[in-house]
Protein backbone atom coordinates (compact mmCIF):
# COMPACT_ATOMS: atom_id res chain seq x y z
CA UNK A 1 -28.05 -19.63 -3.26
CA UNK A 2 -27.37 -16.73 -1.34
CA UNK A 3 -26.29 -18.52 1.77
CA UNK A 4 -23.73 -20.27 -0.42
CA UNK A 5 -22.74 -16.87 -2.17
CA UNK A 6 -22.34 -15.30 1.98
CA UNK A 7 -20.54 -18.47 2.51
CA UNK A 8 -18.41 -18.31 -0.25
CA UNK A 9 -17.16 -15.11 1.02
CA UNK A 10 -16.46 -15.19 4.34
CA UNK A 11 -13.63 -18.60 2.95
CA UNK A 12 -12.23 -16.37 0.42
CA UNK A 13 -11.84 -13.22 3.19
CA UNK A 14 -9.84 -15.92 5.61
CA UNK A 15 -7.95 -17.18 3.06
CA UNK A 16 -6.79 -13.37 1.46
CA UNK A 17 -6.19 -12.88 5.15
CA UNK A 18 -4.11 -16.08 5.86
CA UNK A 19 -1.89 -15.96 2.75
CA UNK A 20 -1.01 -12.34 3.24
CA UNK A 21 0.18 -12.74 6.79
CA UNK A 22 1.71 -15.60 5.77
CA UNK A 23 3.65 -14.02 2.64
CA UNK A 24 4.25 -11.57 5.63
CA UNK A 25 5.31 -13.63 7.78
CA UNK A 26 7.78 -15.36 4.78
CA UNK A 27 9.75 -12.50 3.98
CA UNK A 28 10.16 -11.38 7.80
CA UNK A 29 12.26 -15.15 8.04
CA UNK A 30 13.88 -14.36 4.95
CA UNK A 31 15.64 -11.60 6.06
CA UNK A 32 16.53 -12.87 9.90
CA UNK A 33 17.88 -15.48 7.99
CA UNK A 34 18.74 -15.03 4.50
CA UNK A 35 21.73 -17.74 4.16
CA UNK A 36 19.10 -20.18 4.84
CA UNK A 37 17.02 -19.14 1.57
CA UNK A 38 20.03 -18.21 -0.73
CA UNK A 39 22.14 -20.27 -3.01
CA UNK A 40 25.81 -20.23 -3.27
CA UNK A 41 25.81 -17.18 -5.57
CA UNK A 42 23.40 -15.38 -2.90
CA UNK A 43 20.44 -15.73 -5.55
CA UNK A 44 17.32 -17.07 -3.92
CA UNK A 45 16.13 -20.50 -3.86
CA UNK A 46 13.28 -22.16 -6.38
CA UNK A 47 11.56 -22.84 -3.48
CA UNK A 48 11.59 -19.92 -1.85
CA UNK A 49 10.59 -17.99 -4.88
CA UNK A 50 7.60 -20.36 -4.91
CA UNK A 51 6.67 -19.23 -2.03
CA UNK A 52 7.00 -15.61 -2.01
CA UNK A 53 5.40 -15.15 -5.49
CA UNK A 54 2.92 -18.09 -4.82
CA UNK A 55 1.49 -16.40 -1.63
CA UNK A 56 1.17 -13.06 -3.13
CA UNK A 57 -0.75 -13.81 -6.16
CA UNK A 58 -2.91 -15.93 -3.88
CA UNK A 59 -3.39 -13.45 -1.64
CA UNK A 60 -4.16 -11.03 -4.90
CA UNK A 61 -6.50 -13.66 -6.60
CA UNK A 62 -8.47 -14.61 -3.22
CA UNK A 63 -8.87 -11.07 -2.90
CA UNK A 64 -10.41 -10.43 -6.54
CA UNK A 65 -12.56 -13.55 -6.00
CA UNK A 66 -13.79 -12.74 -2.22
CA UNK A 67 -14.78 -9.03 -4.24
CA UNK A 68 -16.79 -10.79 -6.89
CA UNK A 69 -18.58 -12.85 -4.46
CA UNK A 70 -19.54 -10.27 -1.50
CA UNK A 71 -21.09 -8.90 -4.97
CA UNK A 72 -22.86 -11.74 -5.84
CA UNK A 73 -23.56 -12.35 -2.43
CA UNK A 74 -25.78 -8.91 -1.79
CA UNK A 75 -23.30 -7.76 1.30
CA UNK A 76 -22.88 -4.00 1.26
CA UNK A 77 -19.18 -2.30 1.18
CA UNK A 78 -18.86 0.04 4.43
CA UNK A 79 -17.71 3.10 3.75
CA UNK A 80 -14.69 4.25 5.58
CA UNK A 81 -14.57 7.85 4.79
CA UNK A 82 -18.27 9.92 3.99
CA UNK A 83 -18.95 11.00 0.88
CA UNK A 84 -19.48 14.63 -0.55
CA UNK A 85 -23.58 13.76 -0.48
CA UNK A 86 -23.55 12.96 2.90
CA UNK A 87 -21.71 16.25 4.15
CA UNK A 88 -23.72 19.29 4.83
CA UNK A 89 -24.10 22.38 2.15
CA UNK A 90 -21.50 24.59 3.98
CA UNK A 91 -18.81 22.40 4.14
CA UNK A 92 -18.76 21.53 0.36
């Protein structure tokens, strides 16, 4: 079960990472070419709403799931910064 759990994981980290460099990479061809993504009345397109909202909350909700299973999963969050136990007496 755990292997599945690790598993699990490592998809939903690629796939936060893929749909946020490609919601990225979305709105960086929206604005070299915005005529191509705009209506008549300079309002954007269904589709390209779908796309800019759809890859975000992806992104968001592959990102919420991928926490939940590193969780289940056992996988320990590294710590970027040290915390205040870890840091000697005189520098508190």
């Amino acid at each position: 079960m755990k292997n599945a759990a690790v598993g699990a994981w490592v998809v939903l980290r690629i796939t936060s990472w893929i749909s946020w460099i490609s919601f990225l990479a979305y709105s960086f061809a929206t604005t070299l070419d915005r005529e191509s993504y705009l209506n008549r009345f300079a309002q954007p397109l269904p589709s390209t709403e779908a796309w800019l909202f759809g890859l975000a909350l992806a992104a968001v909700a592959a990102g919420f799931f991928e926490l939940m299973m590193r969780e289940r999963a056992g996988i320990r969050q590294t710590r970027l910064l040290p915390s205040e136990a870890s840091q000697p007496a005189s520098l508190r």
